[in-house]
Structures are given as structure tokens and as C-alpha cells.
Protein backbone atom coordinates (compact mmCIF):
# COMPACT_ATOMS: atom_id res chain seq x y z
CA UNK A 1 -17.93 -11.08 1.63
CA UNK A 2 -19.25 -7.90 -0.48
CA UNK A 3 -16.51 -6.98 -3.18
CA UNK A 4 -14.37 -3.73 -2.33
CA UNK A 5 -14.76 -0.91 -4.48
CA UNK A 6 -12.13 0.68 -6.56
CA UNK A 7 -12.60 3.79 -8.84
CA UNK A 8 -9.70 3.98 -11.34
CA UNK A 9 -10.06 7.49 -12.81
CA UNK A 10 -7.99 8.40 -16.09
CA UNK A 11 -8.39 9.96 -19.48
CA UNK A 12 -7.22 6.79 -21.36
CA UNK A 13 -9.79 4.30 -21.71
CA UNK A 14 -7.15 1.50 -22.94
CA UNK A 15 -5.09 2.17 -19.30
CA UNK A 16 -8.46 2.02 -17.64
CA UNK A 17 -9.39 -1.29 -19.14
CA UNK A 18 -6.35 -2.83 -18.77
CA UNK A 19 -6.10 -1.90 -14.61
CA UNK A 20 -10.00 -3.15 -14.50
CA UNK A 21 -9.27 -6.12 -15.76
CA UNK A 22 -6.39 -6.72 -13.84
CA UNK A 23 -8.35 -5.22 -10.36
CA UNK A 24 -11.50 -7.53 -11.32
CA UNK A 25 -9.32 -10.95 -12.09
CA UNK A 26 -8.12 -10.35 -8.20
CA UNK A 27 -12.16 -9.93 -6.99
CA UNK A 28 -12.43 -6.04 -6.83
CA UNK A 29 -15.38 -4.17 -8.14
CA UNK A 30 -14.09 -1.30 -10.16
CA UNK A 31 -15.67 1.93 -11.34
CA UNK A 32 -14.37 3.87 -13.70
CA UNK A 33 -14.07 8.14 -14.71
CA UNK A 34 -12.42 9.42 -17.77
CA UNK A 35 -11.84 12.85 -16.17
CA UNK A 36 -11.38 14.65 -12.77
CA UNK A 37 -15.63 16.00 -13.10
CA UNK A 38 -16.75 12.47 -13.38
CA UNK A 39 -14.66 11.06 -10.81
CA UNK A 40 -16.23 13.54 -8.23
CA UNK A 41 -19.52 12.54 -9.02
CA UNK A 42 -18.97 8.65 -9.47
CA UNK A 43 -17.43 9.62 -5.85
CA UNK A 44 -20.30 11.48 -4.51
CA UNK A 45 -22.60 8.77 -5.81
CA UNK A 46 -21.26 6.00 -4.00
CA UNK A 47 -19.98 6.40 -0.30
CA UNK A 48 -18.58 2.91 -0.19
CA UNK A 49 -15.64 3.14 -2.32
CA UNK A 50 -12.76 1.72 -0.75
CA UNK A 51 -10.05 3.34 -2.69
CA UNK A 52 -9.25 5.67 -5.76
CA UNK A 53 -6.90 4.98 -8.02
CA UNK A 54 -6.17 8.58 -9.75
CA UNK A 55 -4.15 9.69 -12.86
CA UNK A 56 -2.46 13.31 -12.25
CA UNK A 57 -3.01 14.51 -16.23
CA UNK A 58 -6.43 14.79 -17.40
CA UNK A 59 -8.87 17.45 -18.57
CA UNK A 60 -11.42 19.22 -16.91
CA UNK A 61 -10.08 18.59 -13.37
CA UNK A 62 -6.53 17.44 -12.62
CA UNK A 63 -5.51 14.40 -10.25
CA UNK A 64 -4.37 17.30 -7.82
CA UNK A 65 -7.90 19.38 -7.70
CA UNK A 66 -9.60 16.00 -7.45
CA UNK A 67 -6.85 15.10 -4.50
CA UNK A 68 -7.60 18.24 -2.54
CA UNK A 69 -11.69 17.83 -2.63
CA UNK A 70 -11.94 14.38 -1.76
CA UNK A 71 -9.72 14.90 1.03
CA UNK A 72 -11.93 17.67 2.74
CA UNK A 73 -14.46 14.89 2.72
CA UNK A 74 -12.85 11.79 3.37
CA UNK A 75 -9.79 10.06 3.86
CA UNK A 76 -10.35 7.22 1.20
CA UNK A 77 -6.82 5.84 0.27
CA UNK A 78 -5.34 7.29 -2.81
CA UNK A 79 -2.50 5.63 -5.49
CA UNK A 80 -1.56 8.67 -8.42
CA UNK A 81 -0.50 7.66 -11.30
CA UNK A 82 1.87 9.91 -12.81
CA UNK A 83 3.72 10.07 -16.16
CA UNK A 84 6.79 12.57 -15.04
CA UNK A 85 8.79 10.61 -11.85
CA UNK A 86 9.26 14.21 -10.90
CA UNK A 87 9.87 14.61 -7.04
CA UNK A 88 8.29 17.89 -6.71
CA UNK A 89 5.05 15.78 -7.89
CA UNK A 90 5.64 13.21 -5.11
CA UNK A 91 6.13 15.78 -2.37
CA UNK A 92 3.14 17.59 -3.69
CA UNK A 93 1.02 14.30 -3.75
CA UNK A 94 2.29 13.09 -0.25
CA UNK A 95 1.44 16.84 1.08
CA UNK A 96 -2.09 16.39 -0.11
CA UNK A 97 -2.34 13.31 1.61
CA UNK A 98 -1.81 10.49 -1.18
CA UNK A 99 -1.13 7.04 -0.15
CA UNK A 100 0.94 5.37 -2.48
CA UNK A 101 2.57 7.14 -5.64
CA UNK A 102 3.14 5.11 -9.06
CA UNK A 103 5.06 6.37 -12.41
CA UNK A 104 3.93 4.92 -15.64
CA UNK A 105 4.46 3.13 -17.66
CA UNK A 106 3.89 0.38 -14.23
CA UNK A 107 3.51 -3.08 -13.94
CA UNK A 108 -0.39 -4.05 -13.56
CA UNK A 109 0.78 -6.65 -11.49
CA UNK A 110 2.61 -4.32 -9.26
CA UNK A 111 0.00 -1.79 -9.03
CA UNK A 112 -2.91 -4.72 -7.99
CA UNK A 113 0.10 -5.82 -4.96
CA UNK A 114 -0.28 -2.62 -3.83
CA UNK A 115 -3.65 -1.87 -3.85
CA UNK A 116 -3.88 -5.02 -1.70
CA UNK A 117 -0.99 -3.38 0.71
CA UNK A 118 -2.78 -0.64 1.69
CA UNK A 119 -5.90 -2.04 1.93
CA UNK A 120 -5.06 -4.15 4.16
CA UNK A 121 -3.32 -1.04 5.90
CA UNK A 122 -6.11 0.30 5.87
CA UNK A 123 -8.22 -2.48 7.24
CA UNK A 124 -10.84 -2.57 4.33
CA UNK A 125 -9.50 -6.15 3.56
CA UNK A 126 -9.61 -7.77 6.83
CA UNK A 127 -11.69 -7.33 9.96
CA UNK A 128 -9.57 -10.69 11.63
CA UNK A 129 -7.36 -9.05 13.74
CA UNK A 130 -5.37 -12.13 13.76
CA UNK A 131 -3.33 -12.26 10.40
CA UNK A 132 -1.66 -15.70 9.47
CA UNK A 133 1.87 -15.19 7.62
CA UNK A 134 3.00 -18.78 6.63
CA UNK A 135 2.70 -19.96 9.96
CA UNK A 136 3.88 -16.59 11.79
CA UNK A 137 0.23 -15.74 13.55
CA UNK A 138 0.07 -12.02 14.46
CA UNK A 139 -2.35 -10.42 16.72
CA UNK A 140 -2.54 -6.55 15.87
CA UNK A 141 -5.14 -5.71 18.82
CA UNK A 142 -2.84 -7.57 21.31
CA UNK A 143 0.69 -6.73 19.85
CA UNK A 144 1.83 -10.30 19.93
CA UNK A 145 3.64 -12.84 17.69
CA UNK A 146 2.64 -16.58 17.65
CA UNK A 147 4.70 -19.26 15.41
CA UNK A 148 2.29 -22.39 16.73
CA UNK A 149 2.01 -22.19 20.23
CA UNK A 150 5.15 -20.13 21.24
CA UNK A 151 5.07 -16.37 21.56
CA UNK A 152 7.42 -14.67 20.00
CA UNK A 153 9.16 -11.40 22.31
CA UNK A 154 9.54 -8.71 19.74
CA UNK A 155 10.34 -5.48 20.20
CA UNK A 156 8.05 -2.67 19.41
CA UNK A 157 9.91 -1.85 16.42
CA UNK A 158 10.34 -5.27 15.22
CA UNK A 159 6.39 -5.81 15.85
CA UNK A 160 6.10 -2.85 13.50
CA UNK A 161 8.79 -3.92 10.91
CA UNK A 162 6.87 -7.97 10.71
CA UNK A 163 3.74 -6.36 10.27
CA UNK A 164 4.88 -3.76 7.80
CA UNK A 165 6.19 -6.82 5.85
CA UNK A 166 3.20 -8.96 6.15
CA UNK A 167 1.06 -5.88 4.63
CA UNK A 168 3.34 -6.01 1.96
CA UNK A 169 3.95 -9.34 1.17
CA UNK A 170 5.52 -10.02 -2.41
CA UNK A 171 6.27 -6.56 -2.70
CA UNK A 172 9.99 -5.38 -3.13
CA UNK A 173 10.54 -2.33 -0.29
CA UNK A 174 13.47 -0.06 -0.36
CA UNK A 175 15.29 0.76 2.70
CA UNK A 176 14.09 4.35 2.72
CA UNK A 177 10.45 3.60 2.42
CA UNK A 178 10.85 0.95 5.31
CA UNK A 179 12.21 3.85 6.84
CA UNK A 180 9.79 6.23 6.48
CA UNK A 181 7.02 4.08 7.30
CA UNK A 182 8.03 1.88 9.97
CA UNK A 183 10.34 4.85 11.62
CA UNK A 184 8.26 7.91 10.54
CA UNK A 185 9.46 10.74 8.21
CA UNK A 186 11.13 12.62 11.45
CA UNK A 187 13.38 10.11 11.43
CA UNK A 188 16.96 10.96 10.57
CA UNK A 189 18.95 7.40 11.71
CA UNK A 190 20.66 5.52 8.49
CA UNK A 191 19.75 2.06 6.83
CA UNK A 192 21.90 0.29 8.95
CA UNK A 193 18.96 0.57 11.72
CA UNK A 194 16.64 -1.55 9.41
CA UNK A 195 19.68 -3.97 8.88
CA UNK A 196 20.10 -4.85 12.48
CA UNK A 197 16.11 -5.00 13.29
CA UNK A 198 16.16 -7.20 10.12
CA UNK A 199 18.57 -9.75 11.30
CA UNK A 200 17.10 -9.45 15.00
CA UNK A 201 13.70 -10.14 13.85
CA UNK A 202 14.55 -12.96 11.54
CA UNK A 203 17.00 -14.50 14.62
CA UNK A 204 13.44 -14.67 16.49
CA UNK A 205 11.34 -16.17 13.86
CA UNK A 206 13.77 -19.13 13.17
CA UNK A 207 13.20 -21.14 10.29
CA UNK A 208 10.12 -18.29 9.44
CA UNK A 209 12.97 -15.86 9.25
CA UNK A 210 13.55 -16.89 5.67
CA UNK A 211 10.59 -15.61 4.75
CA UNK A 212 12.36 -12.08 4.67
CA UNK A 213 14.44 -12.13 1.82
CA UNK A 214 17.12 -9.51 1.14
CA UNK A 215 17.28 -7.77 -2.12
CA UNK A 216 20.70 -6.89 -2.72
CA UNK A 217 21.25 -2.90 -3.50
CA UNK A 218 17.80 -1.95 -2.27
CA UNK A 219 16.19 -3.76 0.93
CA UNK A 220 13.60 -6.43 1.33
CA UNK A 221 11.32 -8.15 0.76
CA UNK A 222 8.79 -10.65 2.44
CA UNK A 223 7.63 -14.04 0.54
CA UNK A 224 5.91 -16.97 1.72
């Protein structure tokens, strides 16, 4: 299989190193840009990058600018990296269509987790519809759950909720982002939704149901 493309575009060459070298141990390609003008013509230049991950502060071009071009042209996933964990900033990202929002200083671990998550959201990482959890086999084309030979009934939300956590396995997800992408920003219901799906879904999955762990304070998180 051809190695996915990442373009990690930021003024600091020591943060760009040490995200390459993290993004390359795990089999990615990466390009790099040291300001918004490069990244737009490292962009241009190659069609088949598979996502962008984009600092907000730099000269020459800003994160933002850079945000609103590429997205008349393409809807190539996006992570920002941002030094102020100002809201504002993560409204404005989310409004310009960014993907996944990070504050620094991050984890390089963390950030390479989800760079996986959303490309496998996104599809770039698998074309097999059929996506093996630790045993749980899920279909995406045909909406169904397999643990060996039995199908598993799930709801339509719990369908969602499984593969939401399968995307993001290893990854530590906060009631309110489960929320918002499993239920959809218009929704205004409280936590204690996800709670009951939760314990409903891990109920159906049996001994597999352990894979969900909860993470007291915050929400959950999904571990082989």
C-alpha cells in the first residue's frame, strides 16, 4: 500500500521535526512548509495529500488564510495547532471547516492517534469496509455487527456510537465531543444519553463490552 501523505506546516522547524518523526515512525510520508505561502504551493504541487496538519501563528500567511483557500478547493482533513486554547479560535476553526483542533504544547503521541482517527473517518486508511475491533467485526456498507458468527442487533445510535469508538481507538473522548459527533451539534439532550447507549451497547457486546472503558470525570474510551 502507497504511504499517505501528510503536510505538517509551521514556522518552527524543531516542532516540525519532531511531528515528522513521530508521523514517519507510524508509516506516513510527510511534507513539510515553514509558512502559510509555502504550504499553498507544497499543496498545489501535490493533489494527493491526505491531510494537513496546520499551525494558526506564522508569517506571511496565517493558519486561518491558509484554512479558507484550501477549503474553496478541497475538503482535505485539517488538525490546527494552536498556542492560545482560546474558544473563539476553536469556533472560528470549526466554522472554516477544521477537523480536529489541538493546543500546544501536545503530546506527539496524541496528535499521531488522531491523525489516524480521522483518517480512518475519512476513509484514506481503509478501503475494507469490514473493520475488525478485537473480535467485534463491523460492516459499515451493511450497518451490521458480527462478534464470530452472531449478529449483533444494535440500534442506529449504538451502530454509530461502536463505530465512533472503533475510529478512535486508544483515544480518551469526552462526553461532549461524543456528543457532538455521534448526536450532531443540534443536539441539546444531556450526557446521561451517552451513559445509557454506553451501558446498552456494552450489554450487547458481552465479554467485548469491556473493551469500552469509562474514564471517570470525562467519558470513554475504547481499548483493545
Amino acid at each position: 500500500m502507497e504511504k499517505l501523505k501528510i503536510l505538517v506546516v509551521d514556522d518552527e522547524s524543531r516542532m516540525r521535526k519532531l511531528v515528522k518523526d513521530f508521523l514517519e515512525r507510524e508509516g506516513y510520508e510527510v511534507l513539510e512548509a515553514g509558512d502559510g505561502m509555502e504550504a499553498m504551493d507544497v499543496f498545489y504541487e501535490n493533489k494527493d495529500i491526505a491531510l494537513m496538519i496546520l499551525d494558526v501563528m506564522m508569517p506571511k500567511m496565517d493558519g486561518w488564510q491558509v484554512c479558507r483557500e484550501i477549503r474553496q478547493e478541497s475538503k482535505l482533513p485539517i488538525i490546527m495547532l494552536t498556542a492560545r486554547a482560546d474558544e473563539r479560535d476553536e469556533l472560528q476553526g470549526f466554522e472554516l471547516g477544521v477537523d480536529e483542533y489541538i493546543s500546544k504544547p501536545f503530546s506527539p503521541k496524541i496528535l499521531v492517534a488522531r491523525v489516524s482517527a480521522i483518517l480512518r473517518r475519512t476513509n484514506a486508511l481503509t478501503n475494507d469496509e469490514v473493520v475488525d475491533a478485537g473480535g467485534i467485526l463491523i460492516d459499515k456498507a451493511a450497518h451490521t455487527v458480527k462478534i464470530g458468527e452472531k449478529e449483533i442487533d444494535l440500534s442506529f445510535k449504538e451502530f454509530e456510537l461502536l463505530s465512533y469508538f472503533v475510529e478512535n481507538q486508544g483515544i480518551a473522548l469526552s462526553r461532549e465531543k461524543i456528543l457532538n459527533h455521534v448526536w450532531n451539534y443540534d443536539y441539546f439532550g444531556d450526557a446521561r444519553t451517552i451513559d445509557t447507549h454506553v451501558k446498552k451497547l456494552r450489554s450487547k457486546l458481552g465479554d467485548k463490552g469491556e473493551y469500552i472503558k469509562t474514564i471517570w470525570g470525562m467519558g470513554y474510551k475504547f481499548e483493545v
